[in-house]
PDB file of N, CA and C in Angstrom:
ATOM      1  N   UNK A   1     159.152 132.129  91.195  1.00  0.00           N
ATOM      2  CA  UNK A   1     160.189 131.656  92.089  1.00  0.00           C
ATOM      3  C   UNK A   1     161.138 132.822  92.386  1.00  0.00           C
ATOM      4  N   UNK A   2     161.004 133.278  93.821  1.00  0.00           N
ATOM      5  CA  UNK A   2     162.033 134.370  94.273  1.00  0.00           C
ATOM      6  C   UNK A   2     163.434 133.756  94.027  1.00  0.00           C
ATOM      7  N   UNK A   3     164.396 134.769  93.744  1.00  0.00           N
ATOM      8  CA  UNK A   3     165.904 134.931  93.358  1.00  0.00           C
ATOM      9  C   UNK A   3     166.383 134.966  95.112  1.00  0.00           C
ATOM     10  N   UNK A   4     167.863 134.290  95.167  1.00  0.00           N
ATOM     11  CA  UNK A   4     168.488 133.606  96.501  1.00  0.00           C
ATOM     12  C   UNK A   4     168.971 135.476  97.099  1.00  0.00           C
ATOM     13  N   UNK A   5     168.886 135.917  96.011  1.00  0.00           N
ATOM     14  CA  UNK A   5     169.836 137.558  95.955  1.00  0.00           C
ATOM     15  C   UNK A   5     169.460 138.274  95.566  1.00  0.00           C
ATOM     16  N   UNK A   6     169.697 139.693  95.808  1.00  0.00           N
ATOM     17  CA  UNK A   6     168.668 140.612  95.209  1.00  0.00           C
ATOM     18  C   UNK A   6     169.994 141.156  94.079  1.00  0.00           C
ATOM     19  N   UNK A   7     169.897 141.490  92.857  1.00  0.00           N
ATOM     20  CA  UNK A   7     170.743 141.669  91.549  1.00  0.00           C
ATOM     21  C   UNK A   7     170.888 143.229  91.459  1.00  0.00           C
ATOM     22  N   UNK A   8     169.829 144.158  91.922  1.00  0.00           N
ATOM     23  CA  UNK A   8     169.886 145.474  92.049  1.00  0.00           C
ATOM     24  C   UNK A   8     170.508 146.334  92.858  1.00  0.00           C
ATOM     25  N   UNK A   9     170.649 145.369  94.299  1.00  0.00           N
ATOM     26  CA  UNK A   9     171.001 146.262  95.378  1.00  0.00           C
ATOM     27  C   UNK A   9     172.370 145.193  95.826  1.00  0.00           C
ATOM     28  N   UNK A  10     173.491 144.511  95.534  1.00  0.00           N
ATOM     29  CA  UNK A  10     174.608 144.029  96.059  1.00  0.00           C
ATOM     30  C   UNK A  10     175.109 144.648  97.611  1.00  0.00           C
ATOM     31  N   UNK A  11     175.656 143.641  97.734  1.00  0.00           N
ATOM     32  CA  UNK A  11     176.129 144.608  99.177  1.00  0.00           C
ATOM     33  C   UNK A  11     177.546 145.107  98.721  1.00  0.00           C
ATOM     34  N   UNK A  12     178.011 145.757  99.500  1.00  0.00           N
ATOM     35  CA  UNK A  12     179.283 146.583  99.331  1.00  0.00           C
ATOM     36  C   UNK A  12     180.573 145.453  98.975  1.00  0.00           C
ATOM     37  N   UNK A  13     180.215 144.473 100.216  1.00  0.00           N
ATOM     38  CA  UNK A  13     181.566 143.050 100.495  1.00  0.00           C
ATOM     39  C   UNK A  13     181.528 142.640  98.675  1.00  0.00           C
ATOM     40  N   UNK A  14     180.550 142.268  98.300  1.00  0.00           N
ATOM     41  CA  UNK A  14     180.166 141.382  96.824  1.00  0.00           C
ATOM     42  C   UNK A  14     180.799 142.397  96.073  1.00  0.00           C
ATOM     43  N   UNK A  15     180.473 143.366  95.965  1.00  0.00           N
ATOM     44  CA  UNK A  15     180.905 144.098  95.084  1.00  0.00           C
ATOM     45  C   UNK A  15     182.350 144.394  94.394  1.00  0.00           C
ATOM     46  N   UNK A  16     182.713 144.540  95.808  1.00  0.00           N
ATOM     47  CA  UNK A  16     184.367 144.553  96.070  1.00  0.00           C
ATOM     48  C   UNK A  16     185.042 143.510  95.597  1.00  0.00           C
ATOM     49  N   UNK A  17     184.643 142.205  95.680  1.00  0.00           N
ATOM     50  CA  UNK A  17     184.998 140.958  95.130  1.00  0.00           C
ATOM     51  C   UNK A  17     185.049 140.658  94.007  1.00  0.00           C
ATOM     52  N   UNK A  18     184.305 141.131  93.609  1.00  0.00           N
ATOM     53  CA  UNK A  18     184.056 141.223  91.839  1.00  0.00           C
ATOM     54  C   UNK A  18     185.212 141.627  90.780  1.00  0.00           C
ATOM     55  N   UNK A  19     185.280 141.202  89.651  1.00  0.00           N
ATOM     56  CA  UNK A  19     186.057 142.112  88.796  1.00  0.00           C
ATOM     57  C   UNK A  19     185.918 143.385  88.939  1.00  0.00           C
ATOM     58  N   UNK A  20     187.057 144.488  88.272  1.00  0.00           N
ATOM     59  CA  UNK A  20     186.045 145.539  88.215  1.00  0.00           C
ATOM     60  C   UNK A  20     185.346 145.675  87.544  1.00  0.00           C
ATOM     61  N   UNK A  21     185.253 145.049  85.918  1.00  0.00           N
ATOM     62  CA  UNK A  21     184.411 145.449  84.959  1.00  0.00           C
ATOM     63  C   UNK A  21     183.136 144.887  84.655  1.00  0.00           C
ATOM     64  N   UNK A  22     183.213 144.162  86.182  1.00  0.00           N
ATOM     65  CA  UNK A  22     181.670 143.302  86.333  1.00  0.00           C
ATOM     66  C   UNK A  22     180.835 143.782  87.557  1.00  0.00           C
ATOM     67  N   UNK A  23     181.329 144.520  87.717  1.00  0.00           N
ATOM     68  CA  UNK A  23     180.513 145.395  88.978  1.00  0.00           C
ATOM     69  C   UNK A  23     179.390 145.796  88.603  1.00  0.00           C
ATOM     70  N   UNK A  24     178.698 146.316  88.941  1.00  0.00           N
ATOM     71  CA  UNK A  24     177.174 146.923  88.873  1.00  0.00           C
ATOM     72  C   UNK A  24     177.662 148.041  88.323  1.00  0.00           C
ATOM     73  N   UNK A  25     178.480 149.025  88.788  1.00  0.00           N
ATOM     74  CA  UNK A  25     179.070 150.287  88.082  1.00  0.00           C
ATOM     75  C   UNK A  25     180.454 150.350  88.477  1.00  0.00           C
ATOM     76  N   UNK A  26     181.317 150.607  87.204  1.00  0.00           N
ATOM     77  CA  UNK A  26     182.579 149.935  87.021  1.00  0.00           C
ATOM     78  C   UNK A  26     183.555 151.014  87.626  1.00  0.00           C
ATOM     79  N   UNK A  27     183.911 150.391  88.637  1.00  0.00           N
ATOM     80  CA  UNK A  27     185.183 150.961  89.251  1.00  0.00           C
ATOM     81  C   UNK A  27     186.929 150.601  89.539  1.00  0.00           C
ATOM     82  N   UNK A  28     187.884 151.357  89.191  1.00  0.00           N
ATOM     83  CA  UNK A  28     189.103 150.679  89.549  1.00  0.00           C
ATOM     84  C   UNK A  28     189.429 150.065  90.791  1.00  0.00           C
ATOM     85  N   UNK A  29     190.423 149.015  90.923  1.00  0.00           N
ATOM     86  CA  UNK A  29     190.694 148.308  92.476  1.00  0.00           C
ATOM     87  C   UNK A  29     192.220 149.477  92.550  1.00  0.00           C
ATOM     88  N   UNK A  30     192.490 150.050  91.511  1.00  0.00           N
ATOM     89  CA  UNK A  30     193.868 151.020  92.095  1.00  0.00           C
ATOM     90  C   UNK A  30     193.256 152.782  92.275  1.00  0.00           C
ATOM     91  N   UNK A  31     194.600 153.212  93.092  1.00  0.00           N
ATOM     92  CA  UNK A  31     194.585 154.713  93.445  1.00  0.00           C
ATOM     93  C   UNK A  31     195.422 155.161  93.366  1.00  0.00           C
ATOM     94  N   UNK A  32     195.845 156.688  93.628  1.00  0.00           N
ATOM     95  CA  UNK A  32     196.941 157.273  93.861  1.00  0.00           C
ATOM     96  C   UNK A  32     197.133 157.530  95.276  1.00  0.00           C
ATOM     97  N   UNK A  33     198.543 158.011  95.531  1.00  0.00           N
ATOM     98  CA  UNK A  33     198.163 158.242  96.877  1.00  0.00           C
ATOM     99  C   UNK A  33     199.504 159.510  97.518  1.00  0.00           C
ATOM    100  N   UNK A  34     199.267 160.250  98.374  1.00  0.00           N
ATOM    101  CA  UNK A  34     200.565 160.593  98.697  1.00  0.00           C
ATOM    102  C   UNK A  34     201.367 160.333  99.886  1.00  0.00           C
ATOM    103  N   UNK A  35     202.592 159.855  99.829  1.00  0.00           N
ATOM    104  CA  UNK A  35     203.549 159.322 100.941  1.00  0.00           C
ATOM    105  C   UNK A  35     204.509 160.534 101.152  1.00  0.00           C
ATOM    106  N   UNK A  36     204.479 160.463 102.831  1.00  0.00           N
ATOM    107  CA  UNK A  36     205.121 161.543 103.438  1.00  0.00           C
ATOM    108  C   UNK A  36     206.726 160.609 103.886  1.00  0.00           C
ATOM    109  N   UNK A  37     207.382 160.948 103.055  1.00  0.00           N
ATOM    110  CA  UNK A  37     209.114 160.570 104.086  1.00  0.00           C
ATOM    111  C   UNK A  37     209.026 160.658 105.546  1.00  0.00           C
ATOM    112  N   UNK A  38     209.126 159.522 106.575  1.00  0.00           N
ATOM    113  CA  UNK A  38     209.503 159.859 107.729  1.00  0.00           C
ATOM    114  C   UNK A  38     210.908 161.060 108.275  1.00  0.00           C
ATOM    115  N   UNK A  39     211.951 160.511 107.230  1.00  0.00           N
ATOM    116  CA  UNK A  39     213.119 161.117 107.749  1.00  0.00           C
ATOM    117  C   UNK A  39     213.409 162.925 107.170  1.00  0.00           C
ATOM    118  N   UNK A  40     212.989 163.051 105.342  1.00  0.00           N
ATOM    119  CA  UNK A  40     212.913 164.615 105.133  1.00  0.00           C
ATOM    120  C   UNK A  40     211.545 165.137 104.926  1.00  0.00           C
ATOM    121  N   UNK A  41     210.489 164.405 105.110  1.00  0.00           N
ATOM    122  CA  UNK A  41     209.015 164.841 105.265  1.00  0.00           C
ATOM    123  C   UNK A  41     208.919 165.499 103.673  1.00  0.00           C
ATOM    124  N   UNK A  42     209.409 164.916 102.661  1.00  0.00           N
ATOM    125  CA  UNK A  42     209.071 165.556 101.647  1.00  0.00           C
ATOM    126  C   UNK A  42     207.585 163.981 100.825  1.00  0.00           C
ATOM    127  N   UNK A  43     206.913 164.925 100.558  1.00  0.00           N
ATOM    128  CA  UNK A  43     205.255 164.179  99.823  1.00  0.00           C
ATOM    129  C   UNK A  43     205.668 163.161  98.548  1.00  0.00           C
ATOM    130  N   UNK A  44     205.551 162.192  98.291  1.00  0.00           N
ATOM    131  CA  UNK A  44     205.889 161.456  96.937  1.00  0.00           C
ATOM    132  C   UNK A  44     204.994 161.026  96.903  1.00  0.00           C
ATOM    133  N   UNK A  45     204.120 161.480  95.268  1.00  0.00           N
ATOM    134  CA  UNK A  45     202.859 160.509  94.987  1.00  0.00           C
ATOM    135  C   UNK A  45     203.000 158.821  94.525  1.00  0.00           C
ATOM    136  N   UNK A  46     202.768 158.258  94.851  1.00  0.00           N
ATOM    137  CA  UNK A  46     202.767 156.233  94.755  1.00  0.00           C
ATOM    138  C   UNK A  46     201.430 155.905  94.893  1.00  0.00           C
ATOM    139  N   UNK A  47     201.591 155.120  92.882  1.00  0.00           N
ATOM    140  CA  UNK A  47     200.490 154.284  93.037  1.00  0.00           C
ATOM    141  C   UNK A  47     200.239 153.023  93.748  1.00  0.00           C
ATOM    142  N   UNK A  48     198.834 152.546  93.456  1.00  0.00           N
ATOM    143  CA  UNK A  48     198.887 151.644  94.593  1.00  0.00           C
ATOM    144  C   UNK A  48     199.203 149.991  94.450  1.00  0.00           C
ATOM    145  N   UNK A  49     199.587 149.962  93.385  1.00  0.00           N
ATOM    146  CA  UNK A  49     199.827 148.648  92.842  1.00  0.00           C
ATOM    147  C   UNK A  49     200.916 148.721  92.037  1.00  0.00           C
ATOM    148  N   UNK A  50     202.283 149.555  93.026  1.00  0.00           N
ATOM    149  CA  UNK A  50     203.147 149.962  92.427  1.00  0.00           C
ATOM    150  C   UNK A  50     204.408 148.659  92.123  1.00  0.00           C
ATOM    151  N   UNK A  51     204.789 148.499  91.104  1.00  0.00           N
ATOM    152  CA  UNK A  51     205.296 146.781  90.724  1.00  0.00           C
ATOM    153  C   UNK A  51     207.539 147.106  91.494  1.00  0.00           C
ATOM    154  N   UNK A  52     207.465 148.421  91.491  1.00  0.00           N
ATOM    155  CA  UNK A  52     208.749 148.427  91.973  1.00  0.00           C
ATOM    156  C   UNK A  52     209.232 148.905  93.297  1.00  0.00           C
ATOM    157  N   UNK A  53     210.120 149.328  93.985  1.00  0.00           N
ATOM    158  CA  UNK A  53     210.495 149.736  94.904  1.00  0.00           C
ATOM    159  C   UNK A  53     210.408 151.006  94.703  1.00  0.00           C
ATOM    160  N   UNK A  54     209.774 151.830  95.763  1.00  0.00           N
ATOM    161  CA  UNK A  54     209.204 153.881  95.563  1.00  0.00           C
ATOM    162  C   UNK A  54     210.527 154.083  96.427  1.00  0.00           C
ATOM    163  N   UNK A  55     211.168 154.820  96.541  1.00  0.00           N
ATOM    164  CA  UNK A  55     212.675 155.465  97.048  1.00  0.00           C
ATOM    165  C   UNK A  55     212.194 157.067  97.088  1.00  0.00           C
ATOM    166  N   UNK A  56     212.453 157.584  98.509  1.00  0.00           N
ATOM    167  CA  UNK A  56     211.962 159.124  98.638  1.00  0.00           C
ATOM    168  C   UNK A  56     213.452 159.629  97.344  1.00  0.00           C
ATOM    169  N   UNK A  57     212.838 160.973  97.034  1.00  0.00           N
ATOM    170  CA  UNK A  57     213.705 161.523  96.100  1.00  0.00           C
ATOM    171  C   UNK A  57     214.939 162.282  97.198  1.00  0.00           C
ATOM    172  N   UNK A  58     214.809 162.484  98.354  1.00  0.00           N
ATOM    173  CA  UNK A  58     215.946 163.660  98.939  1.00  0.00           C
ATOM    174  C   UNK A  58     216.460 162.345  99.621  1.00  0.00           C
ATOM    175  N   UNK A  59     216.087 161.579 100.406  1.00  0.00           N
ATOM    176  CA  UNK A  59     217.410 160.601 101.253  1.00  0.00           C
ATOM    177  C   UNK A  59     217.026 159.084 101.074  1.00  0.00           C
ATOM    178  N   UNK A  60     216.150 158.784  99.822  1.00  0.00           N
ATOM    179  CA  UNK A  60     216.866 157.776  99.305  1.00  0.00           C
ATOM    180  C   UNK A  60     216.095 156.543 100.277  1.00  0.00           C
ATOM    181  N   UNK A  61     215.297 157.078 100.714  1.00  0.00           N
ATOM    182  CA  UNK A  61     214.330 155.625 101.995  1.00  0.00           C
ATOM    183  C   UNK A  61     213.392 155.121 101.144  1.00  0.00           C
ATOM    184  N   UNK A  62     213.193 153.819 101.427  1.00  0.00           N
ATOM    185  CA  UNK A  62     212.127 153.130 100.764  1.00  0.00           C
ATOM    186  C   UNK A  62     210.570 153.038 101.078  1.00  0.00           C
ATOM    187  N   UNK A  63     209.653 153.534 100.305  1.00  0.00           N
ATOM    188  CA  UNK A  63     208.975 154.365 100.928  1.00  0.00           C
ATOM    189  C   UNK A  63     207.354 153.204 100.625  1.00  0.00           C
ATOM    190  N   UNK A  64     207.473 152.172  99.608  1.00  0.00           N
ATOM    191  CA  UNK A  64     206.607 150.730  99.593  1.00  0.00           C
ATOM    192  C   UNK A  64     207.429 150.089  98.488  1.00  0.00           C
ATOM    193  N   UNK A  65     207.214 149.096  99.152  1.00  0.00           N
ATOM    194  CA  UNK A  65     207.951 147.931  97.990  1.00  0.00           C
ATOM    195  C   UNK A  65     206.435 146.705  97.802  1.00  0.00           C
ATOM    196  N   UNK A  66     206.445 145.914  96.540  1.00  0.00           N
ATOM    197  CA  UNK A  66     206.039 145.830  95.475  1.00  0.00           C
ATOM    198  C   UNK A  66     205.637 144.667  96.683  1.00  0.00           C
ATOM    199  N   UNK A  67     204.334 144.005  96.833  1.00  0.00           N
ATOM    200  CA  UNK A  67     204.087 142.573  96.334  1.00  0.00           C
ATOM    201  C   UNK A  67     203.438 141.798  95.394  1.00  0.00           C
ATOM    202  N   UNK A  68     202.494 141.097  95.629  1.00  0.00           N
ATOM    203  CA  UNK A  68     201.815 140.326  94.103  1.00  0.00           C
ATOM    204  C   UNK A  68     200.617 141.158  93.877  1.00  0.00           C
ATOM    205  N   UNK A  69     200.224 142.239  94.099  1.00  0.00           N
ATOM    206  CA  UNK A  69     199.679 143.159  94.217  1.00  0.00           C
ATOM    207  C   UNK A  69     199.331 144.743  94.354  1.00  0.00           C
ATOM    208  N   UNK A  70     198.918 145.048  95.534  1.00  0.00           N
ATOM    209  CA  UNK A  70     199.282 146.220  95.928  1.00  0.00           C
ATOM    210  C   UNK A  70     200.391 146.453  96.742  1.00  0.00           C
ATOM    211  N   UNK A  71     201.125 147.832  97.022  1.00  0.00           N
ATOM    212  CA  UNK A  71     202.131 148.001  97.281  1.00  0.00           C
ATOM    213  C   UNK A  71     202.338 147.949  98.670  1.00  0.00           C
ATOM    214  N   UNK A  72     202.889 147.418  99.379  1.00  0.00           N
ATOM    215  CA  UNK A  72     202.882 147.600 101.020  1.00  0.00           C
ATOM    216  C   UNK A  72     203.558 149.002 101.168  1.00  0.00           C
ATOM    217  N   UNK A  73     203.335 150.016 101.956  1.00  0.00           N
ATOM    218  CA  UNK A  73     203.962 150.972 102.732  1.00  0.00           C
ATOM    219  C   UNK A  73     204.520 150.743 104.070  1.00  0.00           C
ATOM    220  N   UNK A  74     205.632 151.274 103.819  1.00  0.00           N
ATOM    221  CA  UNK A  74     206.644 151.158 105.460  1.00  0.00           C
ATOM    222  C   UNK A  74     205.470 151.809 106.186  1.00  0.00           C
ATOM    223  N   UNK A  75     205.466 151.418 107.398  1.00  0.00           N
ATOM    224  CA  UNK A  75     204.405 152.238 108.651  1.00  0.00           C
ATOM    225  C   UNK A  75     204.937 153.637 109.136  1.00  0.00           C
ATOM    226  N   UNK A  76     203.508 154.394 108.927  1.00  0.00           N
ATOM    227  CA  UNK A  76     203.444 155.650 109.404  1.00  0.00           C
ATOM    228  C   UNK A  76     203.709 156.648 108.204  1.00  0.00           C
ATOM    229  N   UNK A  77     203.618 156.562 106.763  1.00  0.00           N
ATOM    230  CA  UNK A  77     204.182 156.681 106.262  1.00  0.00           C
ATOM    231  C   UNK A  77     203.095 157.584 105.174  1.00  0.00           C
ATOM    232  N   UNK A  78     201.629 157.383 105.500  1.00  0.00           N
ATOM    233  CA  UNK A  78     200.756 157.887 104.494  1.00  0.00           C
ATOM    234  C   UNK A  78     200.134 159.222 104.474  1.00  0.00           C
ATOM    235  N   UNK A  79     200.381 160.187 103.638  1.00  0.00           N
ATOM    236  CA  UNK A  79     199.628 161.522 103.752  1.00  0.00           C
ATOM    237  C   UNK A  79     198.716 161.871 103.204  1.00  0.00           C
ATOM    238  N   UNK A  80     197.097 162.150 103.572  1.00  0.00           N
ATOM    239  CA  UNK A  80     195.875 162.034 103.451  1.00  0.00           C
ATOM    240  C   UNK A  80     196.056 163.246 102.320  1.00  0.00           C
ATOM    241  N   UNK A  81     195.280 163.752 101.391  1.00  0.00           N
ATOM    242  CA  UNK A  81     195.263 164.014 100.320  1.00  0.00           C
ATOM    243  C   UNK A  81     195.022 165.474 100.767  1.00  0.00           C
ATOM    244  N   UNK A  82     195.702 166.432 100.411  1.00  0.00           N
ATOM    245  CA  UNK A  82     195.517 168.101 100.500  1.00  0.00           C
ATOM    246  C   UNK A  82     194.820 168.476 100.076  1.00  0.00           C
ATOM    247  N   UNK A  83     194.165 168.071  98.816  1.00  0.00           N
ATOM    248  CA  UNK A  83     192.932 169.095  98.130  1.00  0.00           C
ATOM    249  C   UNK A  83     191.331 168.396  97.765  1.00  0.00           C
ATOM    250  N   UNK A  84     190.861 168.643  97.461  1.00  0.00           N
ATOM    251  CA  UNK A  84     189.039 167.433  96.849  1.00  0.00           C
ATOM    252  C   UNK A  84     189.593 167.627  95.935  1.00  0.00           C
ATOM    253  N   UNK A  85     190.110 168.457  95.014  1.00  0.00           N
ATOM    254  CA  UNK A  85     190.397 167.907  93.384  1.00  0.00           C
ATOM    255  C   UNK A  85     190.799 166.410  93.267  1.00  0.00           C
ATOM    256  N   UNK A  86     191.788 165.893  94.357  1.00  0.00           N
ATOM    257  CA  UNK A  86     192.492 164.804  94.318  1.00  0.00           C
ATOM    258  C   UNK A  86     191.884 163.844  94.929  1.00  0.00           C
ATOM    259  N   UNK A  87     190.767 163.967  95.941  1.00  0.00           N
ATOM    260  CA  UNK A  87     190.166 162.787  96.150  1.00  0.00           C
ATOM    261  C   UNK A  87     189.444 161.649  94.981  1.00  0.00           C
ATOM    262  N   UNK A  88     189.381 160.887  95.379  1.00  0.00           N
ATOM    263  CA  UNK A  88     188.836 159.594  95.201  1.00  0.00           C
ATOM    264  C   UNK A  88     187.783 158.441  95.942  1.00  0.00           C
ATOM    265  N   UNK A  89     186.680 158.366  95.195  1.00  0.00           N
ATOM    266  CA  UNK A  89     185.967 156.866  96.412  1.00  0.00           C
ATOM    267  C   UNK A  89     187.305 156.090  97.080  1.00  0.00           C
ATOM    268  N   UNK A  90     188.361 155.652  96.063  1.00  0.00           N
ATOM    269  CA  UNK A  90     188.999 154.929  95.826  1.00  0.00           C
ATOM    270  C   UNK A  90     189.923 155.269  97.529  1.00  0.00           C
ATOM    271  N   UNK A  91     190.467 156.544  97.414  1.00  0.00           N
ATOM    272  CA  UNK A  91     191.396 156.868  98.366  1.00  0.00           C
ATOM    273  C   UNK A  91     190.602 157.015  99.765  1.00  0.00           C
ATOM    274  N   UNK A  92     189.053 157.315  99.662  1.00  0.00           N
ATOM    275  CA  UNK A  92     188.550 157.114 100.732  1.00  0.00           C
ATOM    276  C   UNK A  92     188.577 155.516 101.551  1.00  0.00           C
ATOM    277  N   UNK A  93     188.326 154.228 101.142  1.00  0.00           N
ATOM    278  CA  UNK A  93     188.439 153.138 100.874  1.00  0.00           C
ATOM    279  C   UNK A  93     190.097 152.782 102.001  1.00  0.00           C
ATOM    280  N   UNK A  94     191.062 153.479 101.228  1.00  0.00           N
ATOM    281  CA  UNK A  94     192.173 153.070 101.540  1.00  0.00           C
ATOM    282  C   UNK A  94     192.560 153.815 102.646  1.00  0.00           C
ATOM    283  N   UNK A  95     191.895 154.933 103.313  1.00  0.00           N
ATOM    284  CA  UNK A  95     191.995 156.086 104.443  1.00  0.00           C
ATOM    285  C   UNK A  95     191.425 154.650 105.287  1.00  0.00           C
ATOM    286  N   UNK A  96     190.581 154.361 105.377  1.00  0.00           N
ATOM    287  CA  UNK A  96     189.543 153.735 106.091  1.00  0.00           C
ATOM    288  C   UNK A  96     190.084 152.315 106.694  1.00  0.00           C
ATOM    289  N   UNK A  97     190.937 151.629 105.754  1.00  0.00           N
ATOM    290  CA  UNK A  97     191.810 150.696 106.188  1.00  0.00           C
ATOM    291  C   UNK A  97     193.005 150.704 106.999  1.00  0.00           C
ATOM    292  N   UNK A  98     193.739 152.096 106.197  1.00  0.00           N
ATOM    293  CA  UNK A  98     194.554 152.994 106.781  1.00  0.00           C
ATOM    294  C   UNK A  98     194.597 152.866 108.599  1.00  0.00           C
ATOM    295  N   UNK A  99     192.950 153.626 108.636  1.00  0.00           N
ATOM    296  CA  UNK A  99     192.718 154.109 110.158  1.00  0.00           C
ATOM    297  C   UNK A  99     192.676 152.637 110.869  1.00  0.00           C
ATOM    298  N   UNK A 100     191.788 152.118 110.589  1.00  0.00           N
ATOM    299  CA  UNK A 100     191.609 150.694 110.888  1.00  0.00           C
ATOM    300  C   UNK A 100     193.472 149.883 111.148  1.00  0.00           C
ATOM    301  N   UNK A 101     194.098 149.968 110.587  1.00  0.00           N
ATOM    302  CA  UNK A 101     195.953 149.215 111.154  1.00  0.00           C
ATOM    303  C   UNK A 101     196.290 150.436 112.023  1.00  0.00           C
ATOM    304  N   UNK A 102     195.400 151.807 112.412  1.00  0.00           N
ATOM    305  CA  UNK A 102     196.181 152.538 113.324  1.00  0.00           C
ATOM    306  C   UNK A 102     197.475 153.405 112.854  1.00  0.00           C
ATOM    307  N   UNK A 103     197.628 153.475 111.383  1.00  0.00           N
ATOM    308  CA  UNK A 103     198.427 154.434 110.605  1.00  0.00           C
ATOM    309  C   UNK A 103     197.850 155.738 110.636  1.00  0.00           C
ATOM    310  N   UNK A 104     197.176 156.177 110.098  1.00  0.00           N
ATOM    311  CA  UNK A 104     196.602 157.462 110.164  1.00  0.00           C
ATOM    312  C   UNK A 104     195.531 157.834 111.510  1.00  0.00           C
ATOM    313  N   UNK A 105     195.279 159.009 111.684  1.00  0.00           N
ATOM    314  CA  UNK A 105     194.357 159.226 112.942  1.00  0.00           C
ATOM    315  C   UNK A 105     193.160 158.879 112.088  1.00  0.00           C
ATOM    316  N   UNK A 106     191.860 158.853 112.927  1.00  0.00           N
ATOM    317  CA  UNK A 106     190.690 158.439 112.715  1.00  0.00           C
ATOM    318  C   UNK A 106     190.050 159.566 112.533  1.00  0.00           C
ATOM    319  N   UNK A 107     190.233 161.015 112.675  1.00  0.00           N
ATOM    320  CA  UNK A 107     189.438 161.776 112.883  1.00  0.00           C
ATOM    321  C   UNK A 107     190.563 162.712 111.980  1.00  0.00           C
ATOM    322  N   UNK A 108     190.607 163.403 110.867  1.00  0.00           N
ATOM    323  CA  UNK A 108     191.188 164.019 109.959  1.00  0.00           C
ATOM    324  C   UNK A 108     191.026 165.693 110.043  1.00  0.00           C
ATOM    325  N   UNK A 109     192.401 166.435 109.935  1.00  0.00           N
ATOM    326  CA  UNK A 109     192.331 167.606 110.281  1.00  0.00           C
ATOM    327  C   UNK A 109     191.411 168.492 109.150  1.00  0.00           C
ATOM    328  N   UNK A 110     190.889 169.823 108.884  1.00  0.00           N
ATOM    329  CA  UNK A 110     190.189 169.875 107.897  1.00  0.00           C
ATOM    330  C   UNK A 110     190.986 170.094 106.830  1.00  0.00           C
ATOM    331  N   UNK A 111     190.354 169.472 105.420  1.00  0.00           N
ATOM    332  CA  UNK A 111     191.481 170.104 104.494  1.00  0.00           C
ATOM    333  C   UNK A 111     190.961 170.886 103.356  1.00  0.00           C
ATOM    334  N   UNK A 112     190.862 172.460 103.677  1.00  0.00           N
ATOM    335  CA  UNK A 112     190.273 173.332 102.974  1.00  0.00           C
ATOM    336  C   UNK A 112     191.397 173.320 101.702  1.00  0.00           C
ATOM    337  N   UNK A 113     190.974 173.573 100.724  1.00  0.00           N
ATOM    338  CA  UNK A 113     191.330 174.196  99.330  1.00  0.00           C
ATOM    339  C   UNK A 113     191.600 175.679  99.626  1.00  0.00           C
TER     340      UNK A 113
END
């Protein structure tokens, strides 16, 4: 009797749904990330399931505040990662959603090391 699902090959959607520690191969649902200040353009790293209010360090703007989850970011507000040391599946994931609400461009400048 064939299986309704195949157990080896999940699709991406299932996967995602899952715990993480029940995944096929165990991955976090959080990231890091870096936020650019609109007003002094200075970089603040914020995680992504940050439980408090992120405040830029030079003028004091609120840069995501907390919900039952992950952190919402004020719009326009996200800076794609400067080096591959710092990438992540994870931050790729969140670029991709990113582009998708029209926050970041779709097409990324290069970012040599």
């Amino acid at each position: 009797m064939p299986l309704a699902k195949d157990l080896l090959h999940p699709s991406p959607e299932e996967e995602k749904r899952k715990h993480k520690k029940k995944r096929l191969v165990q991955s976090p649902n959080s990231y890091f990330m870096d936020v650019k200040c609109p007003g002094c353009y200075k970089i603040t790293t914020v995680f992504s399931h940050a439980q408090t209010v992120v405040l830029c360090v030079g003028c004091s703007t609120v840069l995501c505040q907390p919900t039952g989850g992950k952190a919402r970011l004020t719009e326009g507000q996200y800076q794609p990662p400067t080096c591959t040391s710092r990438r992540s599946p994870a931050t790729f994931s969140c670029r991709r959603q990113l582009v998708q609400r029209n926050i970041v461009p779709s097409s990324p400048p290069f970012l040599g090391c």
